[in-house]
N, C-alpha and C. Protein backbone atom coordinates (compact mmCIF):
# COMPACT_ATOMS: atom_id res chain seq x y z
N UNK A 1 11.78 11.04 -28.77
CA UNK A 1 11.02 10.47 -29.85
C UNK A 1 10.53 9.05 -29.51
N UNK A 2 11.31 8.13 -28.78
CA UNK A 2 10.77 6.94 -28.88
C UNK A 2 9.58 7.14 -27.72
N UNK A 3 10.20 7.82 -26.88
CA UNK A 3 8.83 7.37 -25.69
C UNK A 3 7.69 8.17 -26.46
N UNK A 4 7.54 9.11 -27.15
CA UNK A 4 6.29 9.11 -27.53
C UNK A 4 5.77 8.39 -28.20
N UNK A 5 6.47 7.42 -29.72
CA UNK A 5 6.21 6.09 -29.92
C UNK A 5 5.64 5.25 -29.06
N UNK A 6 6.10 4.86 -27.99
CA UNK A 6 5.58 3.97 -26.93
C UNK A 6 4.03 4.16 -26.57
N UNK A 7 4.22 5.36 -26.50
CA UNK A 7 2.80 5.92 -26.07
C UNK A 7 1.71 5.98 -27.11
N UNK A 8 2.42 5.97 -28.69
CA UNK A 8 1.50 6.00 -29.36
C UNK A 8 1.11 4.51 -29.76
N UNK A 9 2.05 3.45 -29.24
CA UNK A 9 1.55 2.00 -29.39
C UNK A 9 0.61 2.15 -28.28
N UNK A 10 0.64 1.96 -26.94
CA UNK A 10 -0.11 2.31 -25.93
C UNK A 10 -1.39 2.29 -26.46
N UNK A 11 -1.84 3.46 -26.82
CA UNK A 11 -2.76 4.01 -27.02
C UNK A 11 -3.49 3.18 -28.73
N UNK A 12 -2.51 2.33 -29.08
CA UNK A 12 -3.28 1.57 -30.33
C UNK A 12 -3.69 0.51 -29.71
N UNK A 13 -3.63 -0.12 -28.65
CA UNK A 13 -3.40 -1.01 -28.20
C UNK A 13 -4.80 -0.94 -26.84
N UNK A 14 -4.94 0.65 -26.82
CA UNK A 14 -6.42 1.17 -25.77
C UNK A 14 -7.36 0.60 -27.45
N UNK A 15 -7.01 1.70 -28.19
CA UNK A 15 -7.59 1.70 -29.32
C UNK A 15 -8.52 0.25 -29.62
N UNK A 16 -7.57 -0.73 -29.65
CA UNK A 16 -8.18 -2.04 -29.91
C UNK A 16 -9.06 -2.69 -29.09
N UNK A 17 -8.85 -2.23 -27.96
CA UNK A 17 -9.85 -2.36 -26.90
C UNK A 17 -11.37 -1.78 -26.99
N UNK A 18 -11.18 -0.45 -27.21
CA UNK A 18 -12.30 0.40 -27.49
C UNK A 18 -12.51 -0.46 -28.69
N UNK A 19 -12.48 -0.12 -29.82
CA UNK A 19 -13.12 -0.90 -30.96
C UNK A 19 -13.58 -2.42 -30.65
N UNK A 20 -13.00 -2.83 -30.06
CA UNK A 20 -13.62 -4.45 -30.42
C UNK A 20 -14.76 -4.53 -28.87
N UNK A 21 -14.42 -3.67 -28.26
CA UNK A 21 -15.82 -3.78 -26.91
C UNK A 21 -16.96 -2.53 -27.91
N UNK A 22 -16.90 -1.71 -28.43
CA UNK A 22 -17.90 -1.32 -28.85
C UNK A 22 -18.64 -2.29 -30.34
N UNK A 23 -17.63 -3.03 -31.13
CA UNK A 23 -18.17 -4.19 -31.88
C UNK A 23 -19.05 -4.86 -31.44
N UNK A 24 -18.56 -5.62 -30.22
CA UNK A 24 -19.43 -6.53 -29.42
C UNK A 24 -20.38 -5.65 -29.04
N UNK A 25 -20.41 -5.49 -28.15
CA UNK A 25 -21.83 -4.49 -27.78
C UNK A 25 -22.81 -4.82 -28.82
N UNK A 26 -22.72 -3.44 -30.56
CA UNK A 26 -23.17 -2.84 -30.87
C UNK A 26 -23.82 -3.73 -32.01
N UNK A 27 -23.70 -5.51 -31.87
CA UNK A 27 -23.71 -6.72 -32.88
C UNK A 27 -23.82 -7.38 -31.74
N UNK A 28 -24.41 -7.81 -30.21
CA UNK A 28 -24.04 -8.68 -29.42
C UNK A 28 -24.69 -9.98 -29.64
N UNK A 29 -25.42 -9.64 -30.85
CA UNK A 29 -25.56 -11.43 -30.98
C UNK A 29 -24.65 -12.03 -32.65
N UNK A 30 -24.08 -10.93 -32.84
CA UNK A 30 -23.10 -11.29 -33.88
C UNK A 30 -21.41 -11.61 -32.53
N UNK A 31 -21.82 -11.43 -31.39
CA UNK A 31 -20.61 -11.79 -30.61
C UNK A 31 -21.21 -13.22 -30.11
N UNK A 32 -22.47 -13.42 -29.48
CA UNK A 32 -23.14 -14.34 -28.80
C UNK A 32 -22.59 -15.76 -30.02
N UNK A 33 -22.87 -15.21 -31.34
CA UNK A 33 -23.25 -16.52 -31.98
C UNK A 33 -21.53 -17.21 -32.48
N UNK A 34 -20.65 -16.85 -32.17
CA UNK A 34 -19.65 -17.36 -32.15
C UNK A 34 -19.00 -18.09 -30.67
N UNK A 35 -19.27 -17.50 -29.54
CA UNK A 35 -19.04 -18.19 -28.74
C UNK A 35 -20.11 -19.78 -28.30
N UNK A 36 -21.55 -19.18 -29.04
CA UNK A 36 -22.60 -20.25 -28.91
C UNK A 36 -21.29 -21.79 -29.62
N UNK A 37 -21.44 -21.50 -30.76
CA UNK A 37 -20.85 -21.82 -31.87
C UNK A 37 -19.80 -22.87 -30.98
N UNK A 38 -18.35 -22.13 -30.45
CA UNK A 38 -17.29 -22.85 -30.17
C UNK A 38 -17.79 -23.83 -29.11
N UNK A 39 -19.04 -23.29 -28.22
CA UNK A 39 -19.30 -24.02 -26.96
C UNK A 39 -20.09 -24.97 -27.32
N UNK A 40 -20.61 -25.37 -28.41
CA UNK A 40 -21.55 -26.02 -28.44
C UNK A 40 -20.53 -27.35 -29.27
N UNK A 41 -19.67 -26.92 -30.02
CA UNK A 41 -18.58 -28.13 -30.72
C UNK A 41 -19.63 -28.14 -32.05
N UNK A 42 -20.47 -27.73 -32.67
CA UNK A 42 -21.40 -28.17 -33.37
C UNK A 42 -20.78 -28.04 -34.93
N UNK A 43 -19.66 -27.59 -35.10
CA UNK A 43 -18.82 -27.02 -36.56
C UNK A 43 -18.16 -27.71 -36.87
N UNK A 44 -18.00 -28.96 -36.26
CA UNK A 44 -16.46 -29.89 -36.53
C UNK A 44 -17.75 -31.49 -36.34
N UNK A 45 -17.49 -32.43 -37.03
CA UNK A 45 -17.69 -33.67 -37.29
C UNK A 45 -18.03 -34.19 -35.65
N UNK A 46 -19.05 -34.79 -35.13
CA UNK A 46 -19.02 -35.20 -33.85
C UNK A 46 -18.86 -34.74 -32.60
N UNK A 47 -18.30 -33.32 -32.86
CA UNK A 47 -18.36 -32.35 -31.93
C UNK A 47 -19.49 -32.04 -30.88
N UNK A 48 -20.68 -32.02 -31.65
CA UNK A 48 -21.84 -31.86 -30.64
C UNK A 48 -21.78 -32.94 -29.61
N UNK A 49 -21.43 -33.97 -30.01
CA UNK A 49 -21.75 -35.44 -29.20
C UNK A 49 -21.01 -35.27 -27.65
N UNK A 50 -19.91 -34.59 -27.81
CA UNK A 50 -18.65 -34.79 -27.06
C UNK A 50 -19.35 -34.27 -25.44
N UNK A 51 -18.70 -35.07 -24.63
CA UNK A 51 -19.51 -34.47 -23.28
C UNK A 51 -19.04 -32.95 -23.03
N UNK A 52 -18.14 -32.65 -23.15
CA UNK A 52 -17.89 -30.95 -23.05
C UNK A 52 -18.58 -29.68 -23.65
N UNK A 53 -19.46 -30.52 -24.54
CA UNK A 53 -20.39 -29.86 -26.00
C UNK A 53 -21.86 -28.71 -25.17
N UNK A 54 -21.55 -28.00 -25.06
CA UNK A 54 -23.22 -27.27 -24.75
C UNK A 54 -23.86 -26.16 -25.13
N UNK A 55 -25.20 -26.39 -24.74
CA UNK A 55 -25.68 -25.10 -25.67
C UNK A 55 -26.49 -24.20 -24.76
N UNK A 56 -25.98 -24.34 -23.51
CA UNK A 56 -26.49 -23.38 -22.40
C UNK A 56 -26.38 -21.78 -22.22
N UNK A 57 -27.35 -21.09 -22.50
CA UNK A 57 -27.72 -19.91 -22.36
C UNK A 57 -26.49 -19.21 -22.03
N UNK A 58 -26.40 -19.66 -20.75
CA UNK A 58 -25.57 -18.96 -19.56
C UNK A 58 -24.08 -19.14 -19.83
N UNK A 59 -23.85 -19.97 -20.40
CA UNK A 59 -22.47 -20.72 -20.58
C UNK A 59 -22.29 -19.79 -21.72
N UNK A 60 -22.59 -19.75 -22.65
CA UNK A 60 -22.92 -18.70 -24.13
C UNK A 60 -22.48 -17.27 -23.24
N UNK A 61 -23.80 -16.85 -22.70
CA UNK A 61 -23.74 -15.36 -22.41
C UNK A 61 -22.08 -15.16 -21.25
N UNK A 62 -21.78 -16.30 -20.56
CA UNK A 62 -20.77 -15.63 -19.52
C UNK A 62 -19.42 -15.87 -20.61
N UNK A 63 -19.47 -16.60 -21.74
CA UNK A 63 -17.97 -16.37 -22.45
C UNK A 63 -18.14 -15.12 -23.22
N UNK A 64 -19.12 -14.70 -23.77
CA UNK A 64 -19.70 -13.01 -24.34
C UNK A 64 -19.05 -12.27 -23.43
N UNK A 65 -19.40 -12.34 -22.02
CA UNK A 65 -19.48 -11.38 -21.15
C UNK A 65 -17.70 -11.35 -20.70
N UNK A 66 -17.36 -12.36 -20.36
CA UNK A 66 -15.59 -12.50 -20.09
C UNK A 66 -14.98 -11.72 -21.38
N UNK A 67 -15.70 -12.39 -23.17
CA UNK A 67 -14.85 -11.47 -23.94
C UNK A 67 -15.24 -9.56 -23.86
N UNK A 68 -15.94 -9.43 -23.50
CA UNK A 68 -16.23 -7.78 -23.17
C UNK A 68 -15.41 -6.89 -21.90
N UNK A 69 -15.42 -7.90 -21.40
CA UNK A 69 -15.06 -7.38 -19.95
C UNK A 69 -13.28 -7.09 -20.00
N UNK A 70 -12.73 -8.10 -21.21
CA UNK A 70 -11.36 -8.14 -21.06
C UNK A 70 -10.56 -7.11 -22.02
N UNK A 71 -11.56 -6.69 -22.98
CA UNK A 71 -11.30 -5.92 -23.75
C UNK A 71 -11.83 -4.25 -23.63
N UNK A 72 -13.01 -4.04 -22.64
CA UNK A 72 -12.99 -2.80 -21.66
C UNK A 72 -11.89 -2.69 -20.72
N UNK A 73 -11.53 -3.89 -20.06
CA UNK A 73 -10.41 -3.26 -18.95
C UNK A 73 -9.11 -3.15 -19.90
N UNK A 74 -8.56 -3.57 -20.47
CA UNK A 74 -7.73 -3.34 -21.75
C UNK A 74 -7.86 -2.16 -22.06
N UNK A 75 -9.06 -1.77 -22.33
CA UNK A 75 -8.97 -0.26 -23.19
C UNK A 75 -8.62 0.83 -21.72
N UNK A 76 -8.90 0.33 -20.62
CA UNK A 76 -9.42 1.52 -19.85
C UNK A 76 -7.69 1.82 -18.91
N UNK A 77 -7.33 0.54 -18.71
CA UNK A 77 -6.09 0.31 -18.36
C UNK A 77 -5.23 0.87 -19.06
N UNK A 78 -5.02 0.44 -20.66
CA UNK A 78 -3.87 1.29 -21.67
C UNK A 78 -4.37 2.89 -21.95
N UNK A 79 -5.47 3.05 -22.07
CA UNK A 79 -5.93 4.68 -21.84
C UNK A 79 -5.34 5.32 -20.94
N UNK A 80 -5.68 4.81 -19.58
CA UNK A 80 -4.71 5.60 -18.03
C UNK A 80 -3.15 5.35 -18.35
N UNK A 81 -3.04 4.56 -18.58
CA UNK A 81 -1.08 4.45 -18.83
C UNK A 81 -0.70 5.24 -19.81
N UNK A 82 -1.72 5.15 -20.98
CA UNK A 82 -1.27 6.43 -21.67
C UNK A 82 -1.05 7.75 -21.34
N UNK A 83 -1.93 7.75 -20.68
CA UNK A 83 -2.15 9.58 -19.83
C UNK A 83 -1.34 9.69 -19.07
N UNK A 84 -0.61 8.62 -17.82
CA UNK A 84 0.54 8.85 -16.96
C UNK A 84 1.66 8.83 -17.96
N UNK A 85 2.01 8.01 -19.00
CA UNK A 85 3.19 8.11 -19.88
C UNK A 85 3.17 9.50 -20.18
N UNK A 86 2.03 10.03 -20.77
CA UNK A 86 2.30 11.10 -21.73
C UNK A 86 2.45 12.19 -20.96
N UNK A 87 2.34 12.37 -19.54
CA UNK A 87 2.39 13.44 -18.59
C UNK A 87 3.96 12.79 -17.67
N UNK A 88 4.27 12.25 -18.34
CA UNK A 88 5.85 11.74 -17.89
C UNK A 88 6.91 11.54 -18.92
N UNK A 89 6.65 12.06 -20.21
CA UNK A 89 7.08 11.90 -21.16
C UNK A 89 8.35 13.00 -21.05
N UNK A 90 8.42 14.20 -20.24
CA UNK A 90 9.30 14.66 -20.51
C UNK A 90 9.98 14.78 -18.89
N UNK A 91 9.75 13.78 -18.21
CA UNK A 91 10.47 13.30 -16.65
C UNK A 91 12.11 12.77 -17.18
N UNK A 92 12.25 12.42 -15.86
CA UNK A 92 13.56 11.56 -16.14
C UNK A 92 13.24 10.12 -16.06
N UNK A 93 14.15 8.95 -16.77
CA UNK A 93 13.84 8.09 -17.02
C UNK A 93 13.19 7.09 -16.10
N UNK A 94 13.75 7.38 -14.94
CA UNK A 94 13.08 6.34 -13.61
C UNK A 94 11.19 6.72 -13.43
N UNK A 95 11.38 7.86 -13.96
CA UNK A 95 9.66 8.44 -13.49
C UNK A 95 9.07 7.95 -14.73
N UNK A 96 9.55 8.21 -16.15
CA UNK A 96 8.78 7.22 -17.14
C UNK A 96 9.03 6.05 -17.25
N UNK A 97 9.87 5.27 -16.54
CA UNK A 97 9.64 3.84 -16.35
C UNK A 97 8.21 3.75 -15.52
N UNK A 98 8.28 4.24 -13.92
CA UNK A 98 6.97 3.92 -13.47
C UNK A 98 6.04 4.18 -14.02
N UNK A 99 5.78 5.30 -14.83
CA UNK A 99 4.60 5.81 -15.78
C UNK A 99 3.80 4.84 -16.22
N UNK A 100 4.70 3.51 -16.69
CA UNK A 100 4.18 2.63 -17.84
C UNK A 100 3.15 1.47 -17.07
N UNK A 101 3.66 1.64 -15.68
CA UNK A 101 2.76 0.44 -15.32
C UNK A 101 1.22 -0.08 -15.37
N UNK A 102 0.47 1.09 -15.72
CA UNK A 102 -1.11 0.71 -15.93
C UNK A 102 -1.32 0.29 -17.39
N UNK A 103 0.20 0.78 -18.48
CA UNK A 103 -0.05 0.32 -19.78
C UNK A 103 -0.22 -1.28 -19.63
N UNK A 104 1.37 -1.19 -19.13
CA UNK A 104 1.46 -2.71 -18.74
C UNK A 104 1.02 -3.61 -18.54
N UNK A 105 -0.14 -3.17 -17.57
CA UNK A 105 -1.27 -4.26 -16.94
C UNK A 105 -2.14 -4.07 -18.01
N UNK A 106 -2.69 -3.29 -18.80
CA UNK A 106 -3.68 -2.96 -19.89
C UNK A 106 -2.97 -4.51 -20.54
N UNK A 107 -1.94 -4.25 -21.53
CA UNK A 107 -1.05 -5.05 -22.13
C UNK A 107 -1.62 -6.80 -21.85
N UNK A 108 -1.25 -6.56 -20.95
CA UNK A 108 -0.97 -8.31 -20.12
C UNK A 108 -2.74 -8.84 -19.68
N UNK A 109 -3.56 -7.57 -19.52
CA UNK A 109 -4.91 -8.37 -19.78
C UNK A 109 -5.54 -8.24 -20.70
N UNK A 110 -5.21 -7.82 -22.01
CA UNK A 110 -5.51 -8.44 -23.26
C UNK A 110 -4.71 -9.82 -23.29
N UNK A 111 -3.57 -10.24 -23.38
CA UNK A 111 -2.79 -10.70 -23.67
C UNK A 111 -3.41 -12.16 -22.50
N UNK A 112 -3.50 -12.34 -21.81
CA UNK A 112 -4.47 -13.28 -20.79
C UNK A 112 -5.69 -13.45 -21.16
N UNK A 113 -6.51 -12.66 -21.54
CA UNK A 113 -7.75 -12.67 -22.34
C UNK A 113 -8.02 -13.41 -23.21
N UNK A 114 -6.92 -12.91 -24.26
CA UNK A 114 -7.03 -13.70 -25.78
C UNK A 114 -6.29 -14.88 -25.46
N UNK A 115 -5.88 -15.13 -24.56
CA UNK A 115 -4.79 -16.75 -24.35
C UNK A 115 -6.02 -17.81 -23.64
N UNK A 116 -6.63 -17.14 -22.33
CA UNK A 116 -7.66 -17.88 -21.63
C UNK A 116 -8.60 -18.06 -22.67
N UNK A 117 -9.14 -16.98 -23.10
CA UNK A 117 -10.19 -17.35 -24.06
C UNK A 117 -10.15 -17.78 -25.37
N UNK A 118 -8.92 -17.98 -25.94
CA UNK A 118 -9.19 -18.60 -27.05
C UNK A 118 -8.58 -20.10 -26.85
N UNK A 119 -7.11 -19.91 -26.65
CA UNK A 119 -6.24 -21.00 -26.19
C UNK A 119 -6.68 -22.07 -25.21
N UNK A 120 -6.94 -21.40 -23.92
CA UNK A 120 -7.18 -22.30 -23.36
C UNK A 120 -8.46 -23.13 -22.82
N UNK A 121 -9.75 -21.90 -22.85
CA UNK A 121 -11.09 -22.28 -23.59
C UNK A 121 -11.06 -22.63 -24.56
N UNK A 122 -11.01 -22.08 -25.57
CA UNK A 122 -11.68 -22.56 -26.83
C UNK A 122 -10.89 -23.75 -27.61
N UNK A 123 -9.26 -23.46 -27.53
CA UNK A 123 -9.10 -24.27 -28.24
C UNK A 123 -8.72 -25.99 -27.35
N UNK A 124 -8.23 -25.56 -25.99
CA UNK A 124 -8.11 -26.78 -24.90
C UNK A 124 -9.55 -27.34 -24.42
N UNK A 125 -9.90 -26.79 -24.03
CA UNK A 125 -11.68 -27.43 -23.67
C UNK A 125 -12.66 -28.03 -25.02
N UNK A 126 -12.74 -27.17 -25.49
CA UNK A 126 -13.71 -27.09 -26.75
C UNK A 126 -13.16 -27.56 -28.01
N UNK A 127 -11.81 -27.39 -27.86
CA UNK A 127 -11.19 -28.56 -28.81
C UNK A 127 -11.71 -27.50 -30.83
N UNK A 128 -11.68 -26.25 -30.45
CA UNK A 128 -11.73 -25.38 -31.47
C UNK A 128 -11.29 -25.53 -33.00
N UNK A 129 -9.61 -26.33 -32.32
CA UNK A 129 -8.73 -26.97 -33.66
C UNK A 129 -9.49 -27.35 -34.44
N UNK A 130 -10.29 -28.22 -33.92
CA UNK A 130 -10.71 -29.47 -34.89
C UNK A 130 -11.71 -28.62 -36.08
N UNK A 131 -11.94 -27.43 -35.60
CA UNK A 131 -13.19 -26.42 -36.47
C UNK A 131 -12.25 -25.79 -37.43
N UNK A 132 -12.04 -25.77 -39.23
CA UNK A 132 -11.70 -25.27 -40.29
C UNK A 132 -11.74 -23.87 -40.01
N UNK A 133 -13.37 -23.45 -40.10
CA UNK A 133 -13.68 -22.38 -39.60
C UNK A 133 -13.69 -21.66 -38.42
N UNK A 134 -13.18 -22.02 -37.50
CA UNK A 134 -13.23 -21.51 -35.68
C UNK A 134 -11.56 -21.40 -35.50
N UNK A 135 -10.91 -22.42 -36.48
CA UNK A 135 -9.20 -22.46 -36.24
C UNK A 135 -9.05 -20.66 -36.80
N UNK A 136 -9.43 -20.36 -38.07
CA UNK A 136 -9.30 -19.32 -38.38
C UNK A 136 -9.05 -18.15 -37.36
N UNK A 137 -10.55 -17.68 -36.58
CA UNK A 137 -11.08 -17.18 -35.74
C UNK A 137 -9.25 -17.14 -34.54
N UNK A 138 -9.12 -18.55 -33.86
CA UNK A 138 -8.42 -18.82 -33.22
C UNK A 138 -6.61 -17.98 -33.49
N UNK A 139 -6.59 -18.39 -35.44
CA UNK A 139 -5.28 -17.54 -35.71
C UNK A 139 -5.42 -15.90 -35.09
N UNK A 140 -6.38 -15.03 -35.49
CA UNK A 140 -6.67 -13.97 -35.52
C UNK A 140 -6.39 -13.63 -34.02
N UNK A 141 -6.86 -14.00 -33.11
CA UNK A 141 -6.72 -14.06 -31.70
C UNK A 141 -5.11 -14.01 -30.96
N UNK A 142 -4.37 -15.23 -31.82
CA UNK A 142 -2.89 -15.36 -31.35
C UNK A 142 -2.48 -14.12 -32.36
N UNK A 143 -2.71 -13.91 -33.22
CA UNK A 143 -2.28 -12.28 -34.12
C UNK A 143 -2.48 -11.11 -33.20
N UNK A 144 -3.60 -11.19 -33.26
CA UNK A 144 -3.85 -9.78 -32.08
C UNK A 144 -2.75 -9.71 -30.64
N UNK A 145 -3.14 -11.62 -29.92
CA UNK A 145 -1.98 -11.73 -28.31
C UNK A 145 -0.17 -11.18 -29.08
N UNK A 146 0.12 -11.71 -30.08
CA UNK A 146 1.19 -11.59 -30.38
C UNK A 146 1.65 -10.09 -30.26
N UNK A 147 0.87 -9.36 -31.32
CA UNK A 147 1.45 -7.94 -31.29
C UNK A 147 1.41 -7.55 -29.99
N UNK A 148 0.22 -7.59 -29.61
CA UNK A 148 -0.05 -7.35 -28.12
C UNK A 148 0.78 -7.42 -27.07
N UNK A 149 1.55 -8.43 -27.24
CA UNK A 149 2.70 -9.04 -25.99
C UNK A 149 4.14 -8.30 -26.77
N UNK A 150 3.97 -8.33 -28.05
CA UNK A 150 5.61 -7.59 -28.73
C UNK A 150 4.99 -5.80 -28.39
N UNK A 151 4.35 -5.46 -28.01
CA UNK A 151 4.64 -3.78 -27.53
C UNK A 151 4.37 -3.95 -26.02
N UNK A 152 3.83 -4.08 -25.62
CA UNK A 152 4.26 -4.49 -23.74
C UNK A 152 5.76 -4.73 -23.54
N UNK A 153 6.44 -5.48 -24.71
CA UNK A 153 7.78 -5.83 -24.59
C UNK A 153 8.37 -4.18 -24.52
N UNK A 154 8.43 -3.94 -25.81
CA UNK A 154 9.03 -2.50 -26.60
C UNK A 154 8.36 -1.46 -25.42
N UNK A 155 7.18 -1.83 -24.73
CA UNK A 155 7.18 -0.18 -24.12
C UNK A 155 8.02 -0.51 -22.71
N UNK A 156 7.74 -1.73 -22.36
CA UNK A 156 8.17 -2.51 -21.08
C UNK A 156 9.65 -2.12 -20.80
N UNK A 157 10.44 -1.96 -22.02
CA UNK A 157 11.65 -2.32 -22.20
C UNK A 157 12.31 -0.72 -21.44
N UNK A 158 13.34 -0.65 -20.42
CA UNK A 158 13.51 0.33 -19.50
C UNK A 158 14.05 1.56 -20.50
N UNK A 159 13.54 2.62 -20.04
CA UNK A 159 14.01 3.81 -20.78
C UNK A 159 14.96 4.54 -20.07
N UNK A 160 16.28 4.70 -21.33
CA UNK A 160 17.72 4.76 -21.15
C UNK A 160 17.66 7.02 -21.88
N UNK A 161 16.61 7.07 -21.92
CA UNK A 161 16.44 8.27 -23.66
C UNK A 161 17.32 9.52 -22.09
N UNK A 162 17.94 10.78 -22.22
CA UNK A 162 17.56 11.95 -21.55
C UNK A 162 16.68 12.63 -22.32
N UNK A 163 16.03 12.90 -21.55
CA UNK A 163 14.96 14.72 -21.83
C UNK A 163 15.67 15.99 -22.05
């Protein structure tokens, strides 16, 4: 019972991937205009002024493109780990331990994703805090890394179950 649990976090966890890369996509300038937004400092009092402040095309489109990219390999990564879990689900425990490792890495590059890109872009560079409205944005992000990193834990965690 639990390892199929595992697998069915796994797979919420592809899930979130798929959904939020087909969001972006399918709205990409409802994705564009929030990263414009944090990069530019323009939401917070004096922000624009700040030398870190810009409103470059490219600078815009490559934080779009980093948030897409991290949340396809996320989905595509916990998808395959799902499929080796679930075709190891009724192994012995050493073979569904290895099973888990592409979840794993799925796991840990969301979890790097939402830390680089919000934490340490947005809110260390760009200074995000200082935005009412962008701090919000920022909670939602450590919500998502959080769960994110507490089932990497729970699936991570070595399986003791017999078959």
């Amino acid at each position: 019972m639990l390892r199929i649990l595992k697998i069915a976090l796994v797979k919420a966890v592809a899930a979130w991937g798929v959904i939020g890369a087909l969001g972006d996509v399918m709205d990409w300038k409802g994705t564009l205009g929030p990263v414009a937004a944090v990069v530019s400092m323009s939401t917070f009092p004096g922000g624009a002024a700040r030398w870190q402040a810009t409103t470059s095309p490219l600078v815009v489109l490559a934080g779009a493109v980093f948030i897409l990219v991290f949340k396809v390999a996320c989905a595509l990564l916990c998808g395959a780990g799902a499929w080796r879990m679930w075709r190891a689900r009724s192994a012995d425990a050493e073979a569904f331990d290895r099973s888990k490792t592409l979840a794993l890495a799925g796991c840990a590059v969301a979890v790097l994703g939402l830390f680089v890109g919000w934490i340490v872009i947005g809110e260390g560079w760009y200074e995000m805090w200082r935005s009412d409205a962008l701090l919000q944005a920022g909670n939602g992000a450590f919500r998502y890394g959080g769960f994110i990193a507490l089932i990497a834990l729970m699936v991570g965690a070595r399986d003791t179950e017999r078959v």
